[in-house]
N, C-alpha and C. Protein backbone atom coordinates (compact mmCIF):
# COMPACT_ATOMS: atom_id res chain seq x y z
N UNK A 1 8.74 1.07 13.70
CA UNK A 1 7.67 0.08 13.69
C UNK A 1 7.05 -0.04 12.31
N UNK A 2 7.08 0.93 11.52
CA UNK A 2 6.74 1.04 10.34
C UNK A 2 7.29 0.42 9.20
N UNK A 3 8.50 -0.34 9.59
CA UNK A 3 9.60 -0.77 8.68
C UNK A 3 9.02 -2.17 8.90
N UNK A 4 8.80 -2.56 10.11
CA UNK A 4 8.10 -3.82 10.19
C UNK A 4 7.11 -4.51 8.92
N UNK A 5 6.07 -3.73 9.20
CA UNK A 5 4.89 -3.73 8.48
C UNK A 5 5.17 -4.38 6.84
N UNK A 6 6.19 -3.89 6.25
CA UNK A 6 6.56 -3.92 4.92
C UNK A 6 6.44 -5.52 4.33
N UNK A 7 7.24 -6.01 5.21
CA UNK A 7 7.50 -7.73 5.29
C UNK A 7 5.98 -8.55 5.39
N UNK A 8 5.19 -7.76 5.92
CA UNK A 8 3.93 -8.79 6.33
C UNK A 8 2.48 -7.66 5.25
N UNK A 9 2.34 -7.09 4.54
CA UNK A 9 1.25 -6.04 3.75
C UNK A 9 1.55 -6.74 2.53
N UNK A 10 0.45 -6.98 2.10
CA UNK A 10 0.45 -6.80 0.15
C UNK A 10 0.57 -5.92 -0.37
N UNK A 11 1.31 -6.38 -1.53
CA UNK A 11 1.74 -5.32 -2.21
C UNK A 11 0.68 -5.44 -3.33
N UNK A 12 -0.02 -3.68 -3.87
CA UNK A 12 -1.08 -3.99 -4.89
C UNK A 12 -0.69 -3.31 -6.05
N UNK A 13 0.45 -3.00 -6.10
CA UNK A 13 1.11 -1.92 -7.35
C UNK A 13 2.48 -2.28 -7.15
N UNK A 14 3.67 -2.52 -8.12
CA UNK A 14 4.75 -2.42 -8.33
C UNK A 14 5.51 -1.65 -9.33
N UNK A 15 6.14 -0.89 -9.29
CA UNK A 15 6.82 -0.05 -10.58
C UNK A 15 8.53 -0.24 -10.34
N UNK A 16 8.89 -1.39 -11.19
CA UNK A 16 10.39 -1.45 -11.09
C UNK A 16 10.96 0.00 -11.30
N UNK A 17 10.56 0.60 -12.63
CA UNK A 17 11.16 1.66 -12.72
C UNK A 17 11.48 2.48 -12.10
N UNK A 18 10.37 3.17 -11.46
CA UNK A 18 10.34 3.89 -10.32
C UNK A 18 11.25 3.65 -9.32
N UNK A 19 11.03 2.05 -8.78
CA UNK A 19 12.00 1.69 -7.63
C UNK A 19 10.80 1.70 -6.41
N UNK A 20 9.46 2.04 -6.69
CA UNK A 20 8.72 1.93 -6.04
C UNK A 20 7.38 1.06 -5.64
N UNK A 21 6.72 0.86 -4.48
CA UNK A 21 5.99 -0.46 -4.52
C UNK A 21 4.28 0.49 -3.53
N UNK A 22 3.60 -0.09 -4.18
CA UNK A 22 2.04 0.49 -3.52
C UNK A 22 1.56 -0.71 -2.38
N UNK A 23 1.43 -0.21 -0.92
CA UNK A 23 0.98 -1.37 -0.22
C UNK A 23 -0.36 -1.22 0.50
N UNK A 24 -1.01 -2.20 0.82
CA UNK A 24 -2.07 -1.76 1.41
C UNK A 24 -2.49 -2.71 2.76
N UNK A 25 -2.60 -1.95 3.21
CA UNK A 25 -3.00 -2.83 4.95
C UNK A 25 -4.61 -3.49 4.61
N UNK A 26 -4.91 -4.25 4.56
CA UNK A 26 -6.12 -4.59 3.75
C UNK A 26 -7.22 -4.46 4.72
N UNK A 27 -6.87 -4.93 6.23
CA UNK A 27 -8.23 -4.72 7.29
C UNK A 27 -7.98 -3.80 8.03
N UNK A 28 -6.76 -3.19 7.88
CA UNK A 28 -6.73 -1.48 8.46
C UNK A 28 -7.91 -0.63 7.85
N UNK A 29 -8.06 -0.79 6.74
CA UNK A 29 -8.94 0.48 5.58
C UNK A 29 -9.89 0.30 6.48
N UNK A 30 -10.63 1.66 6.57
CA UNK A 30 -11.95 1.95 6.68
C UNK A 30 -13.26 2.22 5.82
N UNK A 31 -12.31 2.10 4.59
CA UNK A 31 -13.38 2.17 3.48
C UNK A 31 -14.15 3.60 3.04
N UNK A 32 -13.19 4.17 3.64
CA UNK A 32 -13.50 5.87 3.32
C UNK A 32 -13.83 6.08 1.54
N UNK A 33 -12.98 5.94 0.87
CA UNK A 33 -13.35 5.99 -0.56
C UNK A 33 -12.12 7.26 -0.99
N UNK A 34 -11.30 7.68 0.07
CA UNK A 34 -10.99 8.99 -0.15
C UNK A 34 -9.30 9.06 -1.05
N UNK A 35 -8.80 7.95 -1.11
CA UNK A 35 -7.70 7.26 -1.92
C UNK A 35 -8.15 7.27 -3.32
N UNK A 36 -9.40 7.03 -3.38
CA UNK A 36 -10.35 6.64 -4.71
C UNK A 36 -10.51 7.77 -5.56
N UNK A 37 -11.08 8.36 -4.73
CA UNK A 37 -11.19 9.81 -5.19
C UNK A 37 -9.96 11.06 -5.42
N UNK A 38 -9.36 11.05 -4.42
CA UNK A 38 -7.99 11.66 -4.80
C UNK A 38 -6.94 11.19 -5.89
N UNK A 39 -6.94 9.85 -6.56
CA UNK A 39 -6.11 9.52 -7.64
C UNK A 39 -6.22 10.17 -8.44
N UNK A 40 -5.08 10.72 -8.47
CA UNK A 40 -4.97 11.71 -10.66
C UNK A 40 -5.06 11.08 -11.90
N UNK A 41 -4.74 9.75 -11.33
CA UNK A 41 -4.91 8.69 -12.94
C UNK A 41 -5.54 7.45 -12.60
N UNK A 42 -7.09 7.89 -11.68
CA UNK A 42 -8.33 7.08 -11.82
C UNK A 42 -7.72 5.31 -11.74
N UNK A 43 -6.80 5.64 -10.28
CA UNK A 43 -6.26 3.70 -10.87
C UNK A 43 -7.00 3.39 -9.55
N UNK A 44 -7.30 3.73 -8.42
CA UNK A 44 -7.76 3.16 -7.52
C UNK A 44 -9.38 2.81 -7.74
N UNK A 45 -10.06 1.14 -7.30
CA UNK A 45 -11.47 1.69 -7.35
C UNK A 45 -11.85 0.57 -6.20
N UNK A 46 -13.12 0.35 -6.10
CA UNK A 46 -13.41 -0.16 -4.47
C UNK A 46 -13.06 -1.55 -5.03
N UNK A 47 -13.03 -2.42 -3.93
CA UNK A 47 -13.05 -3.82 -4.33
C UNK A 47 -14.32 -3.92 -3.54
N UNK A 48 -14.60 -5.63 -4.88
CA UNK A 48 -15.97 -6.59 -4.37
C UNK A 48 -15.52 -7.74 -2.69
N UNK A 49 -13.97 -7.64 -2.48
CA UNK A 49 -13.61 -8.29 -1.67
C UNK A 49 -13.91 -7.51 0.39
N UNK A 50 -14.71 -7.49 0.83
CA UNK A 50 -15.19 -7.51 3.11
C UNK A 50 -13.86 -7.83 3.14
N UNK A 51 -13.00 -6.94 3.48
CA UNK A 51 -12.38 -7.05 5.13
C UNK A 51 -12.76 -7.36 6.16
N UNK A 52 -11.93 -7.48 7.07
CA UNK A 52 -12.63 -7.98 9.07
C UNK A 52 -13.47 -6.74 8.95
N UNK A 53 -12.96 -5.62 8.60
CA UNK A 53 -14.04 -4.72 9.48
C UNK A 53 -15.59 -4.51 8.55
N UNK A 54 -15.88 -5.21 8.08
CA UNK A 54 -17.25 -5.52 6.54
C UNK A 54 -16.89 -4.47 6.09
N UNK A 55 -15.72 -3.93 5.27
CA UNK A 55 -16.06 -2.94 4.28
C UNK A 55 -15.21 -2.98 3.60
N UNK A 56 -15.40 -2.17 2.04
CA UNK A 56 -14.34 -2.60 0.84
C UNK A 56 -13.04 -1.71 0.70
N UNK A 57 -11.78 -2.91 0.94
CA UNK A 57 -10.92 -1.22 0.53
C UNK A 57 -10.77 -1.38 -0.92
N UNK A 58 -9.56 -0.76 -1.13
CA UNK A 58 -9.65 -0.33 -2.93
C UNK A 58 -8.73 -1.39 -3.18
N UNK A 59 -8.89 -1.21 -4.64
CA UNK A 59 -7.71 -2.13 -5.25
C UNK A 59 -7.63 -1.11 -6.91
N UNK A 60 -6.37 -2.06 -7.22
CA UNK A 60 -5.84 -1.25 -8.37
C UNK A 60 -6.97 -2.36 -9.53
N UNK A 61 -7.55 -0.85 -10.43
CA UNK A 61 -8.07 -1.66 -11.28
C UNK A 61 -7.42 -2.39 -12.17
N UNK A 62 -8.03 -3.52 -13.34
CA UNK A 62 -7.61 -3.70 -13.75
C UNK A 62 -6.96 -2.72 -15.54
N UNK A 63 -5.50 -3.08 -15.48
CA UNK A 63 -5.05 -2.78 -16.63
C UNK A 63 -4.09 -0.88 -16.11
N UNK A 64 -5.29 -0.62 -15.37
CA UNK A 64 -4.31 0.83 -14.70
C UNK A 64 -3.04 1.33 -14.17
N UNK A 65 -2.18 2.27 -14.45
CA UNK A 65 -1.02 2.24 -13.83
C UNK A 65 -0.99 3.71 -12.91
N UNK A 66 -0.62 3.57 -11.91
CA UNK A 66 -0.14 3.98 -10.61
C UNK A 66 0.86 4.88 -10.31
N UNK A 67 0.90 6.35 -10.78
CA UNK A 67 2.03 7.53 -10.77
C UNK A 67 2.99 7.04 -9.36
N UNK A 68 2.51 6.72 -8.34
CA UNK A 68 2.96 6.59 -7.22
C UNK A 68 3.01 7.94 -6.87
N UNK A 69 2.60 8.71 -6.90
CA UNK A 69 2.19 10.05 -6.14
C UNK A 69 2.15 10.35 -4.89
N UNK A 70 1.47 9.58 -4.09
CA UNK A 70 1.74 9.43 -2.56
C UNK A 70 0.35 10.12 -2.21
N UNK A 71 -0.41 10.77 -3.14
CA UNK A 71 -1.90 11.69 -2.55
C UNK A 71 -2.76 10.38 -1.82
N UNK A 72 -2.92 9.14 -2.06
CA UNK A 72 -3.68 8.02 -1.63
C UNK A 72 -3.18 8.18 -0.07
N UNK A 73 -1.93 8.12 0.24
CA UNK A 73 -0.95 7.73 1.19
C UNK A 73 -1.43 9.08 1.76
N UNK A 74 -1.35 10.03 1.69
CA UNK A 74 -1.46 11.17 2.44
C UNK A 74 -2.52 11.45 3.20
N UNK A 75 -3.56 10.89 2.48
CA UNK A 75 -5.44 11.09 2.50
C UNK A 75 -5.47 10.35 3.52
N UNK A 76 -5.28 9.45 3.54
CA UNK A 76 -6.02 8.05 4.16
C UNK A 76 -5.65 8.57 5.53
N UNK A 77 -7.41 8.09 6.63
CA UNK A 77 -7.49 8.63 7.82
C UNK A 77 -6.83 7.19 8.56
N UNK A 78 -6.59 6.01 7.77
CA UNK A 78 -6.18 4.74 8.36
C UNK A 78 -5.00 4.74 8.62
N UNK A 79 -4.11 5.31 7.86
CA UNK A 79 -2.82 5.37 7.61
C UNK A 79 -2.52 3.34 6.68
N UNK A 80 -3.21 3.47 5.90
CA UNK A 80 -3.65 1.53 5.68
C UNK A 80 -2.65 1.88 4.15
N UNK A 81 -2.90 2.41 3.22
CA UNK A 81 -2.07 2.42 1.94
C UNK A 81 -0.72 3.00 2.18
N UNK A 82 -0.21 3.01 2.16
CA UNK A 82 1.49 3.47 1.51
C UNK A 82 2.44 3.34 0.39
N UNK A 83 3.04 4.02 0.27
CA UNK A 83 4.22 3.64 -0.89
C UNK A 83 5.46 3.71 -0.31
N UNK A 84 6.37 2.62 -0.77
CA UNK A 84 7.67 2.12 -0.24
C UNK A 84 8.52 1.66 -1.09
N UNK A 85 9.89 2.39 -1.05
CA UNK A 85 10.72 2.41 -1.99
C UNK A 85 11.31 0.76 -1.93
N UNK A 86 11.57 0.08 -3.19
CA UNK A 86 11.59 -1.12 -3.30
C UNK A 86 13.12 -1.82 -2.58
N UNK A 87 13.99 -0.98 -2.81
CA UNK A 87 15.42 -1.10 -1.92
C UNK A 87 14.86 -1.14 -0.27
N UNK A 88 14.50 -0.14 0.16
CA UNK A 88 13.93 -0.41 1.82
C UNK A 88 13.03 -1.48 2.08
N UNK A 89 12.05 -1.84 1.08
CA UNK A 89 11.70 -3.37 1.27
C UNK A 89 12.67 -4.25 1.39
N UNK A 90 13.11 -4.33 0.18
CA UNK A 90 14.51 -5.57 0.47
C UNK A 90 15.52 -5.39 1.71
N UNK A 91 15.68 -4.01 2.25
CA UNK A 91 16.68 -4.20 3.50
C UNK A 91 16.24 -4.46 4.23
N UNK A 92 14.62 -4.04 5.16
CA UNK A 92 14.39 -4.73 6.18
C UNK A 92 13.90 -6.24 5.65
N UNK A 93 13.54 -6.73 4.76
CA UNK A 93 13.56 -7.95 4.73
C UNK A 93 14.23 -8.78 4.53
N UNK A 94 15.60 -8.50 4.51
CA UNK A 94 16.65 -9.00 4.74
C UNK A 94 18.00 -8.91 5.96
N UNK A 95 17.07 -7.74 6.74
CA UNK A 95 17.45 -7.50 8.14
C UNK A 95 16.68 -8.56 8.71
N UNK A 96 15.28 -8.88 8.77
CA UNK A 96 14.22 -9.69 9.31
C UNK A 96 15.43 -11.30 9.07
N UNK A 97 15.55 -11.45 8.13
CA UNK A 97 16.39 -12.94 7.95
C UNK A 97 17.66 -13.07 8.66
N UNK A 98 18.52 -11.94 9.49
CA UNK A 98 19.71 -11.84 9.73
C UNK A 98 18.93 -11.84 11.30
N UNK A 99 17.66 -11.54 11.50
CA UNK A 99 17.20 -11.45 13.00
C UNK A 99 17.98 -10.03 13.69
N UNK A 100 18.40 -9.26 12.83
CA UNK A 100 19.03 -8.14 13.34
C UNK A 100 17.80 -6.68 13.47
N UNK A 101 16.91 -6.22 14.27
CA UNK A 101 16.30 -5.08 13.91
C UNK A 101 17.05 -4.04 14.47
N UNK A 102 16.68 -3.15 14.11
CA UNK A 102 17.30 -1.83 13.93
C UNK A 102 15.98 -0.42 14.52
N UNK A 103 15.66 -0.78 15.13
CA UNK A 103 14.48 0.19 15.98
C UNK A 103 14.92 1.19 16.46
């Protein structure tokens, strides 16, 4: 079910290099702050942008770059941020176009 998700989340970080992509469920967050605080390289900070549920999740500041570490992803009591390798994006979203899932 999780593979789903990929196709329909923004993506708020990309690192070709890596091969990796930062996503965030935007009205999942609860606005804990705790993604914010756990970053090692100070890239997460709140946004001025209410979700459905009135509260701010984070966004990547500007100009900051994103270890992809996974500590954001780990923290979070929402399970709302993740990181997803950029090849498994492209396969289920190109499973999604073939109408083939794989559950």
């Amino acid at each position: 079910m999780g593979e789903l998700c990929i196709t329909y989340m923004p993506q708020i970080y990309v690192d070709e290099s890596k091969g990796k992509r930062l996503f965030l469920q935007f009205n999942r967050c609860g606005g804990c702050g705790y993604c914010i605080e756990v970053c090692p390289k100070n890239t997460l900070e709140k946004s001025s942008t209410i979700n459905e549920r009135l509260l701010n999740p984070p966004t990547v500041r500007s100009g900051a770059e994103c270890s992809l570490c996974r500590l954001c992803e780990y923290i979070c009591p929402d399970f709302s941020i993740y990181v997803v390798d950029i090849d498994k994006a492209k396969e289920v979203k190109e499973e999604k176009k073939e109408g083939e899932w794989h559950l």
